[in-house]
PDB file of N, CA and C in Angstrom:
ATOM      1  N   UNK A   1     -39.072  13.491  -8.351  1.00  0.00           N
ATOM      2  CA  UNK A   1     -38.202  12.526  -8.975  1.00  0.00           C
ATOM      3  C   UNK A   1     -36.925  13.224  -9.435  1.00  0.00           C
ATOM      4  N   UNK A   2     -35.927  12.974  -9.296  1.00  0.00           N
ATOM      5  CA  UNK A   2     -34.674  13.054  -9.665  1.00  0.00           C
ATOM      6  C   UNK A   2     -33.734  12.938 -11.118  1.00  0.00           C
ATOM      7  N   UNK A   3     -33.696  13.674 -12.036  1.00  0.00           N
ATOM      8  CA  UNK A   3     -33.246  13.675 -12.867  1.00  0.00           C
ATOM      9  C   UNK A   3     -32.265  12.890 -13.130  1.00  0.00           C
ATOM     10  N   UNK A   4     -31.775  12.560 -14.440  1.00  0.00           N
ATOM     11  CA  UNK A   4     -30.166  11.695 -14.628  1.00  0.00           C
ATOM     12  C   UNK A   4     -29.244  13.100 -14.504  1.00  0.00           C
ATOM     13  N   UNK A   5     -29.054  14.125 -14.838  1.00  0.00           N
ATOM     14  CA  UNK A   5     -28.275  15.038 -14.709  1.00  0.00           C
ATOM     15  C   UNK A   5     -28.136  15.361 -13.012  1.00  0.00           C
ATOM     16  N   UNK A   6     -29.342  15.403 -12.683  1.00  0.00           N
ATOM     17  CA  UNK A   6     -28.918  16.022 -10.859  1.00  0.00           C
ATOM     18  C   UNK A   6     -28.635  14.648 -10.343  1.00  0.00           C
ATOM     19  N   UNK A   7     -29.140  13.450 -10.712  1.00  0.00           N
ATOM     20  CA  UNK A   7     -28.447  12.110 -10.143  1.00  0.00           C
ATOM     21  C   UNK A   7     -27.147  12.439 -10.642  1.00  0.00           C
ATOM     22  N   UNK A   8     -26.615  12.354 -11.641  1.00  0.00           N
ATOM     23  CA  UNK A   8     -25.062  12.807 -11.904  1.00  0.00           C
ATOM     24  C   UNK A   8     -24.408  13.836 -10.828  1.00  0.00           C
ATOM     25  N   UNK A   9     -24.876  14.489 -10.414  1.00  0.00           N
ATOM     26  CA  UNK A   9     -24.246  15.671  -9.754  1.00  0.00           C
ATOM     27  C   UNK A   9     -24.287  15.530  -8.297  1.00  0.00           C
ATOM     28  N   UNK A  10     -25.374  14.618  -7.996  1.00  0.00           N
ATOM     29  CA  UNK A  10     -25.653  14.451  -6.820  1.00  0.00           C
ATOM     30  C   UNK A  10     -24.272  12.841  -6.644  1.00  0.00           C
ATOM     31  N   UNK A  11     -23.873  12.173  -7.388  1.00  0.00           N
ATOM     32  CA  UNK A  11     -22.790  11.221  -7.133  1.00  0.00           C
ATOM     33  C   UNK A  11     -21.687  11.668  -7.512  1.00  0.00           C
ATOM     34  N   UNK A  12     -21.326  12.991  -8.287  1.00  0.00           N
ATOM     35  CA  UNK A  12     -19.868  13.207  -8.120  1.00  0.00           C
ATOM     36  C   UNK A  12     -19.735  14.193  -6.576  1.00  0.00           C
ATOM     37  N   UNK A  13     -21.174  15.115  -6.046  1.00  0.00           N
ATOM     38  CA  UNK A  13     -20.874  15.453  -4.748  1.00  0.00           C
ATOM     39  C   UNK A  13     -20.513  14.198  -3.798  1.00  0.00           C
ATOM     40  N   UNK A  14     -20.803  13.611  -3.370  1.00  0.00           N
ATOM     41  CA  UNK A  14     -20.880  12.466  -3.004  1.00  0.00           C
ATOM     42  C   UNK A  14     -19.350  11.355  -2.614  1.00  0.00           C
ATOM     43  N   UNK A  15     -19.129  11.844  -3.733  1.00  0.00           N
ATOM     44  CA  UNK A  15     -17.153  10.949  -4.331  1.00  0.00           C
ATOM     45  C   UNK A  15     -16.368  11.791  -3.825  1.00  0.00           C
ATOM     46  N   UNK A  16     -16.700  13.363  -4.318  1.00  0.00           N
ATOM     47  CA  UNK A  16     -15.853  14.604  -3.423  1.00  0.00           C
ATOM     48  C   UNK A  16     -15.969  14.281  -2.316  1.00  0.00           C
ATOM     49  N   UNK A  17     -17.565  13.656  -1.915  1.00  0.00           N
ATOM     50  CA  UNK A  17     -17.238  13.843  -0.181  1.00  0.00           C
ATOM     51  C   UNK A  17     -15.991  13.034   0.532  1.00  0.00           C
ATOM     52  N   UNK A  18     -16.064  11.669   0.117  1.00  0.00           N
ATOM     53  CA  UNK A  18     -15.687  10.367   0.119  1.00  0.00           C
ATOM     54  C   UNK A  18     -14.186  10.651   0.623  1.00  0.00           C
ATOM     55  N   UNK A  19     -14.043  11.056  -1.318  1.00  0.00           N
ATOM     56  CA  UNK A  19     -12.721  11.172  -1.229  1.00  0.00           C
ATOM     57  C   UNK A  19     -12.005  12.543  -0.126  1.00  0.00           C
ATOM     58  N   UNK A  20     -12.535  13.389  -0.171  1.00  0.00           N
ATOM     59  CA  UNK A  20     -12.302  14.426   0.872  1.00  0.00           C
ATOM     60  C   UNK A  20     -11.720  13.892   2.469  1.00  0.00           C
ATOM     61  N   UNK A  21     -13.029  13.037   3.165  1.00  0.00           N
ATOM     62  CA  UNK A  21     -12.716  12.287   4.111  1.00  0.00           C
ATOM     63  C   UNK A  21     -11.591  11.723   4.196  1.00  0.00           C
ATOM     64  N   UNK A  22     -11.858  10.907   2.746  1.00  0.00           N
ATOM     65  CA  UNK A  22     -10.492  10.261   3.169  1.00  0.00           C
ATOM     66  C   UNK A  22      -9.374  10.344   3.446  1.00  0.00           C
ATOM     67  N   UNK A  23      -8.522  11.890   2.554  1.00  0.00           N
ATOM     68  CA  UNK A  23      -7.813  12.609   2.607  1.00  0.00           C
ATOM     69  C   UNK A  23      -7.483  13.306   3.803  1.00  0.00           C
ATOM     70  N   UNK A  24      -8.631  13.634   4.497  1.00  0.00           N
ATOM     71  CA  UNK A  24      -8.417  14.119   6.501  1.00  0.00           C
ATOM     72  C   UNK A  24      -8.152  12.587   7.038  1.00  0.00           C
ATOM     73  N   UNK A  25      -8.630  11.946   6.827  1.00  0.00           N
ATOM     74  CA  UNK A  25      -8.309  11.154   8.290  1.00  0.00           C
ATOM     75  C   UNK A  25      -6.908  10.474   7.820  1.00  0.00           C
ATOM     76  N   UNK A  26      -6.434  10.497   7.024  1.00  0.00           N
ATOM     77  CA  UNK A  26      -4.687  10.127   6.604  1.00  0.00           C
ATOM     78  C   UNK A  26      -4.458  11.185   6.965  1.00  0.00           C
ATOM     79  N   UNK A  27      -4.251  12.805   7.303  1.00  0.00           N
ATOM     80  CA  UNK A  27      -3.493  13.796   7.825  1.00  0.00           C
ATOM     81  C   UNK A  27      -3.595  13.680   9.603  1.00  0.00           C
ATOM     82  N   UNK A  28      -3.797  12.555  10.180  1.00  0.00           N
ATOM     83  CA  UNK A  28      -3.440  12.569  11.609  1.00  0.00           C
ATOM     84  C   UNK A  28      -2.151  12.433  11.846  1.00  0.00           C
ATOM     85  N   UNK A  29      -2.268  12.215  13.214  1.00  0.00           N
ATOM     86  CA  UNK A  29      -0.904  11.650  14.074  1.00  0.00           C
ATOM     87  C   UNK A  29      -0.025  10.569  13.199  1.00  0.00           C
ATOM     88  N   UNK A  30       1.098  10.464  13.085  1.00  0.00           N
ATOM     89  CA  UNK A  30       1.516   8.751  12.681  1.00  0.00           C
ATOM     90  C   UNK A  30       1.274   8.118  13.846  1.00  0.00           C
ATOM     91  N   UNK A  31       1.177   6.892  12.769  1.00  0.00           N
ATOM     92  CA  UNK A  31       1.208   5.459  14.161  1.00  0.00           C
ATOM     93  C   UNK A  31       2.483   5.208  15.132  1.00  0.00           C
ATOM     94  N   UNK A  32       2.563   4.731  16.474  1.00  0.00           N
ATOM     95  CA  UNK A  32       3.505   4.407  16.636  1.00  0.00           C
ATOM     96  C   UNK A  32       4.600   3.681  15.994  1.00  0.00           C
ATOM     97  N   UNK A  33       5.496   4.237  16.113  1.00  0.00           N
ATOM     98  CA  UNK A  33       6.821   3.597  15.155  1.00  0.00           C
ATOM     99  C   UNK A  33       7.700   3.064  16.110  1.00  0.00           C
ATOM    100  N   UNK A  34       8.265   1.278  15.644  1.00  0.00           N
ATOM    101  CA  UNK A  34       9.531   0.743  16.302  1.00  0.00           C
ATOM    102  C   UNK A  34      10.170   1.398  16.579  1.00  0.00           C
ATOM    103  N   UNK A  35      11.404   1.352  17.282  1.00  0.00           N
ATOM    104  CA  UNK A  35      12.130   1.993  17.735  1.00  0.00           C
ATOM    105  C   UNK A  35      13.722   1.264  16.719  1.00  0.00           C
ATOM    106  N   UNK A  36      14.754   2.352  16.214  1.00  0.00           N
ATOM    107  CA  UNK A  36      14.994   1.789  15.096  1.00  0.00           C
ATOM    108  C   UNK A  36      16.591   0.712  16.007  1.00  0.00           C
ATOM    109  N   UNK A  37      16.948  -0.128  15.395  1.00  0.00           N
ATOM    110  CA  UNK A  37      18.038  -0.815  16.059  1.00  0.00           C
ATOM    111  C   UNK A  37      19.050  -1.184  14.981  1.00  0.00           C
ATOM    112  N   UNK A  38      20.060  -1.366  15.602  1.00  0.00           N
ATOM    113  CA  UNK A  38      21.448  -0.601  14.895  1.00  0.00           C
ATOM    114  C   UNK A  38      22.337  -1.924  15.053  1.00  0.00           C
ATOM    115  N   UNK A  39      23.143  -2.623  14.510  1.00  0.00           N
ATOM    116  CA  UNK A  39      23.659  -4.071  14.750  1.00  0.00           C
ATOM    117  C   UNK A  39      24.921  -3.759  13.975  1.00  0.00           C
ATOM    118  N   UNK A  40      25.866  -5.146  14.050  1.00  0.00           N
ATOM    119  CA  UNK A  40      26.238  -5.318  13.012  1.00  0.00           C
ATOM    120  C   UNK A  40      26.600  -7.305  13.556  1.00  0.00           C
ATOM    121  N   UNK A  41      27.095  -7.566  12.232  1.00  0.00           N
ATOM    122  CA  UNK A  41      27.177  -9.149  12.158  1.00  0.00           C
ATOM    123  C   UNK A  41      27.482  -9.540  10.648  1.00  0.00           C
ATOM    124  N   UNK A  42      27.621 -11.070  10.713  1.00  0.00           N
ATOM    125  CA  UNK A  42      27.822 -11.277   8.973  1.00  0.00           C
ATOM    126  C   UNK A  42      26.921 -12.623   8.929  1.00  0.00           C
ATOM    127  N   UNK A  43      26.485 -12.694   7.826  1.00  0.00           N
ATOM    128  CA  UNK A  43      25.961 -13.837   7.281  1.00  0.00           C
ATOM    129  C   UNK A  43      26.350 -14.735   6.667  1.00  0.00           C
ATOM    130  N   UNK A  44      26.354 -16.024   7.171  1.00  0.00           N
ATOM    131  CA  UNK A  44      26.937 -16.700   5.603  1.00  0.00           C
ATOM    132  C   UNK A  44      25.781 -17.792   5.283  1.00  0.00           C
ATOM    133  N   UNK A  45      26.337 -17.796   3.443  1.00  0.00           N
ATOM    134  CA  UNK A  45      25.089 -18.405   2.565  1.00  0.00           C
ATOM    135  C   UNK A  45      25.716 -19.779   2.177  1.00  0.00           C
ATOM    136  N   UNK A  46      25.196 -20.563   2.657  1.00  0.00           N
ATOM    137  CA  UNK A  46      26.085 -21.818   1.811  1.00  0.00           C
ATOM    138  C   UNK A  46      25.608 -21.897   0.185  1.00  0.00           C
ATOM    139  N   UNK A  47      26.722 -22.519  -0.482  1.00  0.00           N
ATOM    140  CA  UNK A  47      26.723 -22.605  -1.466  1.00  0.00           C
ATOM    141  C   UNK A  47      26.627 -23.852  -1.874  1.00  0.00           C
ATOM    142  N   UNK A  48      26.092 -23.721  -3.572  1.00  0.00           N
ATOM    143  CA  UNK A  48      25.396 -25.198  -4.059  1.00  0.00           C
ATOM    144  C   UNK A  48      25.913 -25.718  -5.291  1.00  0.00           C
ATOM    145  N   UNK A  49      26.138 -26.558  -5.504  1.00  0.00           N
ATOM    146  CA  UNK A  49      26.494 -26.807  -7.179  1.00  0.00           C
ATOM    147  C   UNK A  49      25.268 -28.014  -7.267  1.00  0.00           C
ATOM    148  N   UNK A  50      24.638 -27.930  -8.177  1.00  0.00           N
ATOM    149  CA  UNK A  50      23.527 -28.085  -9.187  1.00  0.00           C
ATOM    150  C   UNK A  50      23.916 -28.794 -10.982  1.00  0.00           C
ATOM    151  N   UNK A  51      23.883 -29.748 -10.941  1.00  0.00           N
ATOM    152  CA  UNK A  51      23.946 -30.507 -11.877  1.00  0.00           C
ATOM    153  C   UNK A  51      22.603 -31.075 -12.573  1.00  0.00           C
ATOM    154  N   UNK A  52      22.918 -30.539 -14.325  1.00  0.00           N
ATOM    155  CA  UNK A  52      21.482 -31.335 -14.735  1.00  0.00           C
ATOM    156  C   UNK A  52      22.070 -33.076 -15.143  1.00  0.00           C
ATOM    157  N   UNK A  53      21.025 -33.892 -15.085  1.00  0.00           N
ATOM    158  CA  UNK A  53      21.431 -35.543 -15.514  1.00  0.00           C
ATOM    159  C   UNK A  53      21.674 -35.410 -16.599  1.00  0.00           C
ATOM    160  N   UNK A  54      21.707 -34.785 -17.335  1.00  0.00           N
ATOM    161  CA  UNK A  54      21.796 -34.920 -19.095  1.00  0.00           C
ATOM    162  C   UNK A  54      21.569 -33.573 -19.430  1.00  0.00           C
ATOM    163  N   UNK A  55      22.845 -33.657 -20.915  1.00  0.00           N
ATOM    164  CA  UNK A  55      23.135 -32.401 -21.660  1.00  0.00           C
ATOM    165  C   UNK A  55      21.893 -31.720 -22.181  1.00  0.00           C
ATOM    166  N   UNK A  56      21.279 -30.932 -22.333  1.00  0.00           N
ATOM    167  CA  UNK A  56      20.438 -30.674 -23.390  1.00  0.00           C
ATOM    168  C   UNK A  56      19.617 -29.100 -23.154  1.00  0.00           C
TER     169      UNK A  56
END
């Protein structure tokens, strides 16, 4: 039977592992990336006037 202290020790090995993993498999290759694109142009925003029915 398994102690609460070596159960303790046995789940922070465990979290190290976890987290360890996790930490390698984010140090791969990057993903393919778009290819970046370069423009130019203008936008226009129409504008609004906004009235309340009453002062207050």
């Amino acid at each position: 039977m398994i102690s609460d202290n070596e159960g303790s020790f046995y789940k922070k090995k465990l979290l190290l592992l976890f987290c360890s993993l996790l930490l390698v498999a984010g140090c791969g290759n990057p993903a393919a990336t778009l290819p970046t694109v370069i423009g130019s142009g203008s936008v226009d925003i129409p504008g609004y006037k906004i009235t309340a029915p009453a002062a207050g």
